[in-house]
N, C-alpha and C. Protein backbone atom coordinates (compact mmCIF):
# COMPACT_ATOMS: atom_id res chain seq x y z
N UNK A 1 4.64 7.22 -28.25
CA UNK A 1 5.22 7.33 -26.92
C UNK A 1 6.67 7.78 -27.04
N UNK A 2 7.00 8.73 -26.21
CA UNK A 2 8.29 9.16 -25.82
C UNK A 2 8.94 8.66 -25.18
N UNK A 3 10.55 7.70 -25.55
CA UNK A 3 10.97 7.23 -24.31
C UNK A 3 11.83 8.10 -23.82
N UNK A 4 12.08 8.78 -24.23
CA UNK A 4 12.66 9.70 -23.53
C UNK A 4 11.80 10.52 -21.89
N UNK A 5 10.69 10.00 -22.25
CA UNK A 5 9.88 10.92 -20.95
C UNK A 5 9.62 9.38 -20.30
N UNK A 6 9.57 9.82 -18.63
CA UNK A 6 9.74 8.54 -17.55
C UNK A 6 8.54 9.26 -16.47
N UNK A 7 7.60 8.61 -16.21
CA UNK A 7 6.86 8.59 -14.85
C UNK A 7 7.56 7.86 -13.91
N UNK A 8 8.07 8.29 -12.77
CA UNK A 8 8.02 7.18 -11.32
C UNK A 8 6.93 7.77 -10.56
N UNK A 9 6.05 7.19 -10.34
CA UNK A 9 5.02 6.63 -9.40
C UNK A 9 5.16 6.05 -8.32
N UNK A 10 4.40 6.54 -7.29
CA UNK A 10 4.26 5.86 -5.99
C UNK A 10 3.40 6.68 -5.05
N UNK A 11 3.19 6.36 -3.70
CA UNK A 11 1.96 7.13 -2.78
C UNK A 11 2.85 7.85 -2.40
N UNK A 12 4.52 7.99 -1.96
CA UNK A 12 5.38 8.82 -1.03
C UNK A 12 4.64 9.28 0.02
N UNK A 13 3.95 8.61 0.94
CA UNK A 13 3.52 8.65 2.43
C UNK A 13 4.41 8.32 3.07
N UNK A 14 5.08 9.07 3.72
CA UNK A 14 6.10 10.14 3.19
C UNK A 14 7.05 9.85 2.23
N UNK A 15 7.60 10.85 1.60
CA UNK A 15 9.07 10.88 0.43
C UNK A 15 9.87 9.97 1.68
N UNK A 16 10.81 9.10 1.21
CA UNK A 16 11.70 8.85 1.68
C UNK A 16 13.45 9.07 0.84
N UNK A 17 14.33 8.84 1.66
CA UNK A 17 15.74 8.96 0.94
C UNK A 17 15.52 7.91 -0.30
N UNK A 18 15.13 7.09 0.33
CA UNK A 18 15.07 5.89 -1.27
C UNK A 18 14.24 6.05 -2.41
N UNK A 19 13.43 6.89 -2.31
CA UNK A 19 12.32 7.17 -3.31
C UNK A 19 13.19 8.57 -4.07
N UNK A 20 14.22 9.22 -2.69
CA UNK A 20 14.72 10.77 -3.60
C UNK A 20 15.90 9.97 -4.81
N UNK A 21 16.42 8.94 -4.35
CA UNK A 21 17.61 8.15 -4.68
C UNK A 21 17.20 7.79 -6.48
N UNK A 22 16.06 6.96 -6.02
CA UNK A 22 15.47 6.73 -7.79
C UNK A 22 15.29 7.75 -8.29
N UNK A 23 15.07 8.92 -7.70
CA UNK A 23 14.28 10.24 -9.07
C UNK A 23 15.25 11.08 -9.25
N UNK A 24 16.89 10.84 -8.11
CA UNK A 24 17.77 11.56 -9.01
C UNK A 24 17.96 10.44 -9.82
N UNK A 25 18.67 9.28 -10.05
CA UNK A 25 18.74 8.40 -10.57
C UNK A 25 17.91 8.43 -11.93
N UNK A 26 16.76 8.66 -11.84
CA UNK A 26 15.94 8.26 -13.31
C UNK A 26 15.99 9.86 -13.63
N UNK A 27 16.09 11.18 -13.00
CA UNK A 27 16.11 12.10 -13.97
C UNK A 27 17.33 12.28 -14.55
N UNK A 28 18.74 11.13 -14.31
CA UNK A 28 19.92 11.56 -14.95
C UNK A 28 19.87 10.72 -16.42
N UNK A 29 18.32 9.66 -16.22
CA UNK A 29 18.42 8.68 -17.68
C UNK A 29 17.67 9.52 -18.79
N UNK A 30 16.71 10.37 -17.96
CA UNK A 30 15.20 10.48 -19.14
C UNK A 30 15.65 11.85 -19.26
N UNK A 31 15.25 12.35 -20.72
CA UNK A 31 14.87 13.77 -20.60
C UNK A 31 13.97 15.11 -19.39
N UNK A 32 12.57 14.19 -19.10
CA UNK A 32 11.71 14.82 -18.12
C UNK A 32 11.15 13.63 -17.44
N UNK A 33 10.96 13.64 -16.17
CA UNK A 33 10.92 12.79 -15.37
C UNK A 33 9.01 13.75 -14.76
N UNK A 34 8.15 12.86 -14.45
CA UNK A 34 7.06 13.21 -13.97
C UNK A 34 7.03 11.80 -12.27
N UNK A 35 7.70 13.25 -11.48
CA UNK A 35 7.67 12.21 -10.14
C UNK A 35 5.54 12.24 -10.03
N UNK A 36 5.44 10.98 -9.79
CA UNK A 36 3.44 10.95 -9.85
C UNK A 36 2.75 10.33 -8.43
N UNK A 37 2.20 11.57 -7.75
CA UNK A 37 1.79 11.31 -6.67
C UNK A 37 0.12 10.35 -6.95
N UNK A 38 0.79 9.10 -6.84
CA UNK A 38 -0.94 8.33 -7.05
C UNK A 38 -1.60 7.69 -6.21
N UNK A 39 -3.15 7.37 -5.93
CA UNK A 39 -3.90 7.48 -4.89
C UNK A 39 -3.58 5.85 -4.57
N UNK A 40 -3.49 4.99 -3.69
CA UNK A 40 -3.31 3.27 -3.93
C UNK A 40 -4.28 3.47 -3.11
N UNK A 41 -5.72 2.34 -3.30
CA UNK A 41 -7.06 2.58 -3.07
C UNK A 41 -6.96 1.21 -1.60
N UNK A 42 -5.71 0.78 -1.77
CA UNK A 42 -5.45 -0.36 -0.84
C UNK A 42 -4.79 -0.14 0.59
N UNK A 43 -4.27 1.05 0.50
CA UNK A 43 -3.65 1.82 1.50
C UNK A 43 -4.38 2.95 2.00
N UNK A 44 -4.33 3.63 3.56
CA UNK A 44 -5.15 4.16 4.53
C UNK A 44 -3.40 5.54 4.27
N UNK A 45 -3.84 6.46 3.83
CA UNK A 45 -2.91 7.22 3.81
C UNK A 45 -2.38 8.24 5.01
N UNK A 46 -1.16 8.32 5.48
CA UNK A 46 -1.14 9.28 6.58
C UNK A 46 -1.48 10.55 6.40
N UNK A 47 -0.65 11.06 5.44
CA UNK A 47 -0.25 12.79 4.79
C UNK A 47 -1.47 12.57 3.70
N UNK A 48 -2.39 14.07 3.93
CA UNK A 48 -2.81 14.33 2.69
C UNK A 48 -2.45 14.58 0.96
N UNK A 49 -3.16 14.04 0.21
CA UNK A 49 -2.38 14.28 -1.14
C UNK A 49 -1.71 15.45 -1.31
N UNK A 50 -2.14 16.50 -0.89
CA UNK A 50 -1.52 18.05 -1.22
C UNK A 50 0.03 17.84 -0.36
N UNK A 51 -0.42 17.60 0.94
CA UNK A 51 0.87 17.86 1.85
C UNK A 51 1.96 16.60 1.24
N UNK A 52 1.71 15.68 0.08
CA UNK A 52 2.69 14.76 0.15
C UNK A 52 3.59 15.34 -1.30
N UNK A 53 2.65 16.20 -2.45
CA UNK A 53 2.81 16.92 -3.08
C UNK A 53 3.90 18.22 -2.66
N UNK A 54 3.53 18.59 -2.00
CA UNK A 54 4.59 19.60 -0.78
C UNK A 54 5.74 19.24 -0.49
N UNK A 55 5.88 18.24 0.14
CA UNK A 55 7.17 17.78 0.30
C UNK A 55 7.56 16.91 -0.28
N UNK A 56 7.15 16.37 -1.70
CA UNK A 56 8.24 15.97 -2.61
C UNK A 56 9.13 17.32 -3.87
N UNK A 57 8.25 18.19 -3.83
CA UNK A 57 8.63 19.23 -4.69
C UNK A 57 10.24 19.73 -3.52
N UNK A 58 9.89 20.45 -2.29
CA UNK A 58 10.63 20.56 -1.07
C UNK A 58 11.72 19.67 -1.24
N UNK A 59 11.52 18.43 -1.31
CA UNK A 59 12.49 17.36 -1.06
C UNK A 59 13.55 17.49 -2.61
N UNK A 60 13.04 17.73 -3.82
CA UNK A 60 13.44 17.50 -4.73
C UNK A 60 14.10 18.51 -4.57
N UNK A 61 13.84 19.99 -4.45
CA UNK A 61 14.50 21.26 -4.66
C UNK A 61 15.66 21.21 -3.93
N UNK A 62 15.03 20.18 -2.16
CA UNK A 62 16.12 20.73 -1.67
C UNK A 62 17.74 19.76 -1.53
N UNK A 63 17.36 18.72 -2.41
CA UNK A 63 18.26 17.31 -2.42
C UNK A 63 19.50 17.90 -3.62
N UNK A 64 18.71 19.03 -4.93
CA UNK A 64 19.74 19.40 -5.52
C UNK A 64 19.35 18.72 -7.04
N UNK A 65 18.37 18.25 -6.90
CA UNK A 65 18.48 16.92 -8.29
C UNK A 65 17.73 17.87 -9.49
N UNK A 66 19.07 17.52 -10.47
CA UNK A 66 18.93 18.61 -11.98
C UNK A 66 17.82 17.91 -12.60
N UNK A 67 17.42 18.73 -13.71
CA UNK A 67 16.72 17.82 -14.88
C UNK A 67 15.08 18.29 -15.30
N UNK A 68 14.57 18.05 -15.81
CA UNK A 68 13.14 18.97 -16.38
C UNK A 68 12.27 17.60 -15.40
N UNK A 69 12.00 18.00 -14.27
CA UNK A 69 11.29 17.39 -13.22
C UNK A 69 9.39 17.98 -12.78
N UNK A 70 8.75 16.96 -13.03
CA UNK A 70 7.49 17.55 -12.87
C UNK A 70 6.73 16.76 -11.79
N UNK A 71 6.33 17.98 -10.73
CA UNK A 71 5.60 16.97 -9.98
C UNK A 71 4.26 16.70 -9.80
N UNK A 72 3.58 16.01 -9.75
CA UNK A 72 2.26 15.77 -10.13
C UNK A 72 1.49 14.73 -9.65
N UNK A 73 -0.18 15.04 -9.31
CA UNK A 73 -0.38 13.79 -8.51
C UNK A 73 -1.81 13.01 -9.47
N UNK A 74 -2.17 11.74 -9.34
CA UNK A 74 -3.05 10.90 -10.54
C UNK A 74 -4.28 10.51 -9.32
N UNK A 75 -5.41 10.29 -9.23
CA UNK A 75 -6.37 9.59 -8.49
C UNK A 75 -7.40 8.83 -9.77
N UNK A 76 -7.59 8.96 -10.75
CA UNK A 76 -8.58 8.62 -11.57
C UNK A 76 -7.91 7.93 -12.87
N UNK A 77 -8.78 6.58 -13.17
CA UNK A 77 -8.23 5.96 -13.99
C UNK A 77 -6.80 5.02 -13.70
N UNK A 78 -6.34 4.77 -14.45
CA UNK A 78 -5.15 3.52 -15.08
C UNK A 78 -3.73 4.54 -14.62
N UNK A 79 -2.78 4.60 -13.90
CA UNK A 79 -1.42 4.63 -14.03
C UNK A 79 -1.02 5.00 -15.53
N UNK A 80 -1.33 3.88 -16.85
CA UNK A 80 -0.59 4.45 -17.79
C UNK A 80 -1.54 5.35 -18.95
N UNK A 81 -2.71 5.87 -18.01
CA UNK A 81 -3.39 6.53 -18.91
C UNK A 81 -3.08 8.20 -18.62
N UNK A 82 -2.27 8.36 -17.64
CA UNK A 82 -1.16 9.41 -17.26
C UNK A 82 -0.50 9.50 -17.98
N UNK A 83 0.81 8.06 -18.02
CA UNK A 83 1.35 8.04 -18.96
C UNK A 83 1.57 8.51 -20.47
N UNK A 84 0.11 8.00 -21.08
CA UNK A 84 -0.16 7.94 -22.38
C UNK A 84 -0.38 9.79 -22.43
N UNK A 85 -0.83 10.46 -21.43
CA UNK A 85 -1.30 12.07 -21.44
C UNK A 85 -0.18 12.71 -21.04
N UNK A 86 0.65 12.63 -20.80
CA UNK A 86 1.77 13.23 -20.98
C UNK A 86 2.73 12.69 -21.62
N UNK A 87 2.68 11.90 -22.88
CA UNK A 87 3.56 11.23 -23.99
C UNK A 87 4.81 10.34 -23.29
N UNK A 88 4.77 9.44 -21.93
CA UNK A 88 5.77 8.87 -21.34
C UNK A 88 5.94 7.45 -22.24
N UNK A 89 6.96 7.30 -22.23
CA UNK A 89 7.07 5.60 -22.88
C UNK A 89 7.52 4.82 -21.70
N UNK A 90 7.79 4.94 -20.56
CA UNK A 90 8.30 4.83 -19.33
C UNK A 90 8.12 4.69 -17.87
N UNK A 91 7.45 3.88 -17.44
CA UNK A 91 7.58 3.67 -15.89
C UNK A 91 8.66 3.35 -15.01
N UNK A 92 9.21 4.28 -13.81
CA UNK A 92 10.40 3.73 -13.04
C UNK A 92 10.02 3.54 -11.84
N UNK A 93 10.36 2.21 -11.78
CA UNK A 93 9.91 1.74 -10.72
C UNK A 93 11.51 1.48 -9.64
N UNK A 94 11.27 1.96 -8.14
CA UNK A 94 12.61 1.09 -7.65
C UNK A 94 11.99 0.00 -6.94
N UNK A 95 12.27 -0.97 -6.67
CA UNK A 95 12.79 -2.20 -6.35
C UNK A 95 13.23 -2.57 -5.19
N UNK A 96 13.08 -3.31 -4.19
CA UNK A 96 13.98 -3.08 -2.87
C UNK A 96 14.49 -4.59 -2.82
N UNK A 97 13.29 -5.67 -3.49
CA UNK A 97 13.56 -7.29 -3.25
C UNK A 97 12.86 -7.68 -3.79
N UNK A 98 13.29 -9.31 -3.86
CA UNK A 98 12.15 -10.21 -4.41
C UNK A 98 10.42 -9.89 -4.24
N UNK A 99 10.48 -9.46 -3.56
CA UNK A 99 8.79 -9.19 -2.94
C UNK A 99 8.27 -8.13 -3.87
N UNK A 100 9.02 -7.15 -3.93
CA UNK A 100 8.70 -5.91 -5.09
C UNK A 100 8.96 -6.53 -6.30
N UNK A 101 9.43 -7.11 -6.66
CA UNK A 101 9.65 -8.03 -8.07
C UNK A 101 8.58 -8.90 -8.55
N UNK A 102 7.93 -9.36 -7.51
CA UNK A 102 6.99 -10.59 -7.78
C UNK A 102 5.55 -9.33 -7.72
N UNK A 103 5.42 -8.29 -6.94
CA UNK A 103 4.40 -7.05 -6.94
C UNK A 103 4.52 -6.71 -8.21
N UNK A 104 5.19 -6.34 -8.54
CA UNK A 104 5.50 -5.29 -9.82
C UNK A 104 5.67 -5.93 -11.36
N UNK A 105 5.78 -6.94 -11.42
CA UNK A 105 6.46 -7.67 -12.81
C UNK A 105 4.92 -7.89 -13.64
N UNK A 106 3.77 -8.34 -12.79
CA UNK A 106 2.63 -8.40 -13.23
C UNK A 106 2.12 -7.24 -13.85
N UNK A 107 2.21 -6.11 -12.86
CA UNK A 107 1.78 -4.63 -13.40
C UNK A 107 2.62 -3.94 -14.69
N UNK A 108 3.67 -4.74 -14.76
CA UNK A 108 4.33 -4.17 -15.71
C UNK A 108 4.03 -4.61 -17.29
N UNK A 109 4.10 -5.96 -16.79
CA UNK A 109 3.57 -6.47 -18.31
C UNK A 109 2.11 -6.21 -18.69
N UNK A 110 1.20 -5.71 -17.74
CA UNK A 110 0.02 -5.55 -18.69
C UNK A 110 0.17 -4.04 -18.75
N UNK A 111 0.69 -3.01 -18.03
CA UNK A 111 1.14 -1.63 -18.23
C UNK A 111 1.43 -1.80 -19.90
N UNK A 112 2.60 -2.99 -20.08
CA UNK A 112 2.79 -2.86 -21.46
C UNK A 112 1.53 -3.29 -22.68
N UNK A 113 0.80 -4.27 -21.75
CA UNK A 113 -0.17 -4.45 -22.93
C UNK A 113 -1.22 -3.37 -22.88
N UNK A 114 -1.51 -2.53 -22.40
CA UNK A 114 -2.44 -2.04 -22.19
C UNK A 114 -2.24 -0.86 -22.97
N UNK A 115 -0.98 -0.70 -22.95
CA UNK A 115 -0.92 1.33 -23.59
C UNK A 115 0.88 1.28 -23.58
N UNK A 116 1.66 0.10 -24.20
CA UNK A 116 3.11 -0.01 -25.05
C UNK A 116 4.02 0.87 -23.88
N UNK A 117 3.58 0.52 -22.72
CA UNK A 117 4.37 1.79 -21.49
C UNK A 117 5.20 0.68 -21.26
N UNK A 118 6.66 0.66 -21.28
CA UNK A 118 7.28 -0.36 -20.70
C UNK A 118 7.67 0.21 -19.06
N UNK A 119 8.61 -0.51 -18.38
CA UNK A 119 8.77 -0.35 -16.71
C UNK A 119 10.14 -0.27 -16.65
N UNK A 120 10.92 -0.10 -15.96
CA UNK A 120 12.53 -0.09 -16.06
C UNK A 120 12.44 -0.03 -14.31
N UNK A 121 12.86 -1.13 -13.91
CA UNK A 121 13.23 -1.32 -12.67
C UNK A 121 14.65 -1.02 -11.94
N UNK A 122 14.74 -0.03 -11.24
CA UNK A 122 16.16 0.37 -10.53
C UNK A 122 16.04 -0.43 -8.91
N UNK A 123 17.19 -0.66 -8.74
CA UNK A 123 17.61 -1.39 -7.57
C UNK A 123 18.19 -0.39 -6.75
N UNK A 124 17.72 -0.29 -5.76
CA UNK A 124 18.01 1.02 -4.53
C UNK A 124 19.61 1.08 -4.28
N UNK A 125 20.24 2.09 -3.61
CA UNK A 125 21.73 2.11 -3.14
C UNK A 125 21.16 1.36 -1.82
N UNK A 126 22.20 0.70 -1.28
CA UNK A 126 22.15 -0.33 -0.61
C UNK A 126 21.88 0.12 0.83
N UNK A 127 22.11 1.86 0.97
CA UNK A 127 22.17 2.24 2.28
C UNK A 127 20.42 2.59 2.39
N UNK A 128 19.30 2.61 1.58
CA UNK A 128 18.09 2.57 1.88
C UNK A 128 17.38 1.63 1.34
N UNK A 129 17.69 0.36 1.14
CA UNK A 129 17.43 -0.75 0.78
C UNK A 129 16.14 -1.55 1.19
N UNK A 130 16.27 -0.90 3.00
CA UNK A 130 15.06 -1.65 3.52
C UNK A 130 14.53 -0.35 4.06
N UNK A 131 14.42 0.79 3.59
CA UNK A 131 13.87 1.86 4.06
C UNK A 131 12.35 1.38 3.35
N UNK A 132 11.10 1.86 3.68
CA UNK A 132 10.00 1.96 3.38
C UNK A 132 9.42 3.30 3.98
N UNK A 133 8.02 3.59 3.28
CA UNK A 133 7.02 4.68 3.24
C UNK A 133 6.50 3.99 4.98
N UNK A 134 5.60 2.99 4.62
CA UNK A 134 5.67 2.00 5.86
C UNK A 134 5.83 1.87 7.31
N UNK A 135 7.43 1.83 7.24
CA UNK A 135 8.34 1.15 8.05
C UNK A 135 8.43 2.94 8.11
N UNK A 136 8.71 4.11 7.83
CA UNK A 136 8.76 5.50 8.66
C UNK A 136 7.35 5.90 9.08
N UNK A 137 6.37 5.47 8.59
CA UNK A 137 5.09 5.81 9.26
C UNK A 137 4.93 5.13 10.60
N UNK A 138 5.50 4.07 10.62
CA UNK A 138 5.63 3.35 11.99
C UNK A 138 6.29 3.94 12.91
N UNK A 139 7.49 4.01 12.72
CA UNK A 139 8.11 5.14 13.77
C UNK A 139 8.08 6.06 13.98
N UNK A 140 7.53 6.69 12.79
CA UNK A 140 7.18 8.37 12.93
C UNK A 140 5.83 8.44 14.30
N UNK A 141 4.79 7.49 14.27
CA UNK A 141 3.66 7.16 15.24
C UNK A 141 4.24 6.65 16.27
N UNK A 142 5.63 6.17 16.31
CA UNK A 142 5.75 5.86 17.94
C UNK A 142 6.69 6.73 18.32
N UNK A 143 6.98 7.93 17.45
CA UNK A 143 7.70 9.26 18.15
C UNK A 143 9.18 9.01 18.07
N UNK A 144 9.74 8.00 16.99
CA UNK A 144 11.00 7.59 16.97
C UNK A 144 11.64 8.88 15.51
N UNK A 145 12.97 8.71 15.91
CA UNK A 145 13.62 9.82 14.73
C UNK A 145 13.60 9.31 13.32
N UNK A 146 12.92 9.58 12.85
CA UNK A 146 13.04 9.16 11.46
C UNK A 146 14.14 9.99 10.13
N UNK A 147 14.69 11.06 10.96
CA UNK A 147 15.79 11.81 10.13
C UNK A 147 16.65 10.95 8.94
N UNK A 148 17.02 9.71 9.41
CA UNK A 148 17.98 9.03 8.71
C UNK A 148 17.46 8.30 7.52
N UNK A 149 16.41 8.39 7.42
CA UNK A 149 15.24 7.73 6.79
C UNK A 149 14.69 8.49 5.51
N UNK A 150 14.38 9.85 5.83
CA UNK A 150 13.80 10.78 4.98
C UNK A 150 14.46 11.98 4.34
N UNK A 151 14.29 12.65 3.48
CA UNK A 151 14.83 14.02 3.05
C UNK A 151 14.44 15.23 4.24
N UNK A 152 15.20 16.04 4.38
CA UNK A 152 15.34 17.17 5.81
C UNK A 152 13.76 17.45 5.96
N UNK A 153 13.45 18.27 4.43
CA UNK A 153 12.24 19.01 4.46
C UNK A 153 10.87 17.97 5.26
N UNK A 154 10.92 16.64 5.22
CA UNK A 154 10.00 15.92 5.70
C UNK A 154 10.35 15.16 6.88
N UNK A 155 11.86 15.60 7.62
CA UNK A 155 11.69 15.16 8.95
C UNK A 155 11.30 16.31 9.38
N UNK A 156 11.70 17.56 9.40
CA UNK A 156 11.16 18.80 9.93
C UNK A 156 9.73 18.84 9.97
N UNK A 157 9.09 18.51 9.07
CA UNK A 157 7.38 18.27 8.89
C UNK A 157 6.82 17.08 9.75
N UNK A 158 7.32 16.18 9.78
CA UNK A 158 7.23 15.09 11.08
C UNK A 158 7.25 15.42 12.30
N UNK A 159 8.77 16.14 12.46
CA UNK A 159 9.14 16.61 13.54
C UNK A 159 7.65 17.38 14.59
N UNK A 160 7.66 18.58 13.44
CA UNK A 160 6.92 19.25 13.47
C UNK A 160 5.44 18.77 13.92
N UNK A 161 4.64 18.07 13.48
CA UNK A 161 3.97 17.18 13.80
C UNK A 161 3.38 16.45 14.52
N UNK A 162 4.52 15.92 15.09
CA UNK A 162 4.55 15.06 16.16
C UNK A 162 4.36 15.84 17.64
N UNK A 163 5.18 17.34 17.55
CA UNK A 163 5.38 18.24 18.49
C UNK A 163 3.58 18.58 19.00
N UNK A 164 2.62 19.15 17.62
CA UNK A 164 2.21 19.42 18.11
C UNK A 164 0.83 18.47 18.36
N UNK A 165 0.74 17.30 18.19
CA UNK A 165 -0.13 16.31 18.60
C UNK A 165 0.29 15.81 19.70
């Protein structure tokens, strides 16, 4: 395993500012960063996989964030059997609170037993702290502005959206 190479993972229904925040953040630690669009079999998704694929590439290009960035999406199998296929030693996970701490600490330690992938948890900038995927799908459905919330390319796609439903 490479630690130099980092997966962050997540559904990004929709990208939000806090999700762009960690992947500049983790592509200024790792050599190549694989942002990983993955299916959570527990969640009813808004945006199709392709269109969420779309606007994280969009979001990434257009936020400015340097670094050998790959974007890519997983539905089959284990999280670190990605990992292990593209030589990552690395999961980045961000963090918002205790609640994501007590979610995530489990997955991490058997991530590690399972295939030596350790997790590196980042703590959000404080100004999207309580932003969620979530919490903008909610308002995005009751027609509220979610601009402050998301990267341009995916309020315009909301926007957009919303206009014509």
């Amino acid at each position: 395993m490479n630690n130099r190479i980092a997966v962050v993972p997540g559904s990004f229904d929709p990208p939000t500012l806090g999700h762009l925040d960690v992947i500049r953040r983790a592509a200024s630690l790792y050599d190549q960063l694989h942002v990983l669009v993955v299916h959570n079999p527990g969640k009813e998704a808004m945006l199709p996989l392709a269109q969420r694929l779309t606007l994280l590439e969009q979001s990434v290009a257009d936020a400015g964030i340097e670094g050998d960035i790959v974007v890519a999406s997983w539905s089959m199998g284990l999280l670190v059997d990605y990992a292990v296929d593209v030589d990552a030693g690395v999961l980045v996970k961000g963090i918002r609170s205790q609640v994501d701490v007590a979610y995530e600490t489990p997955m991490a330690i058997v991530n590690r037993h399972l295939a030596h992938v350790e997790t590196v948890f980042l703590l959000p900038d404080p100004a999207h702290a309580m932003v969620s995927s979530s919490l903008v799908r909610q308002v995005a459905a009751l027609g509220g502005d979610v601009s402050p919330f998301v990267p341009a390319p995916v309020a315009r796609f909301l926007d957009t959206g919303a206009r014509e439903n």
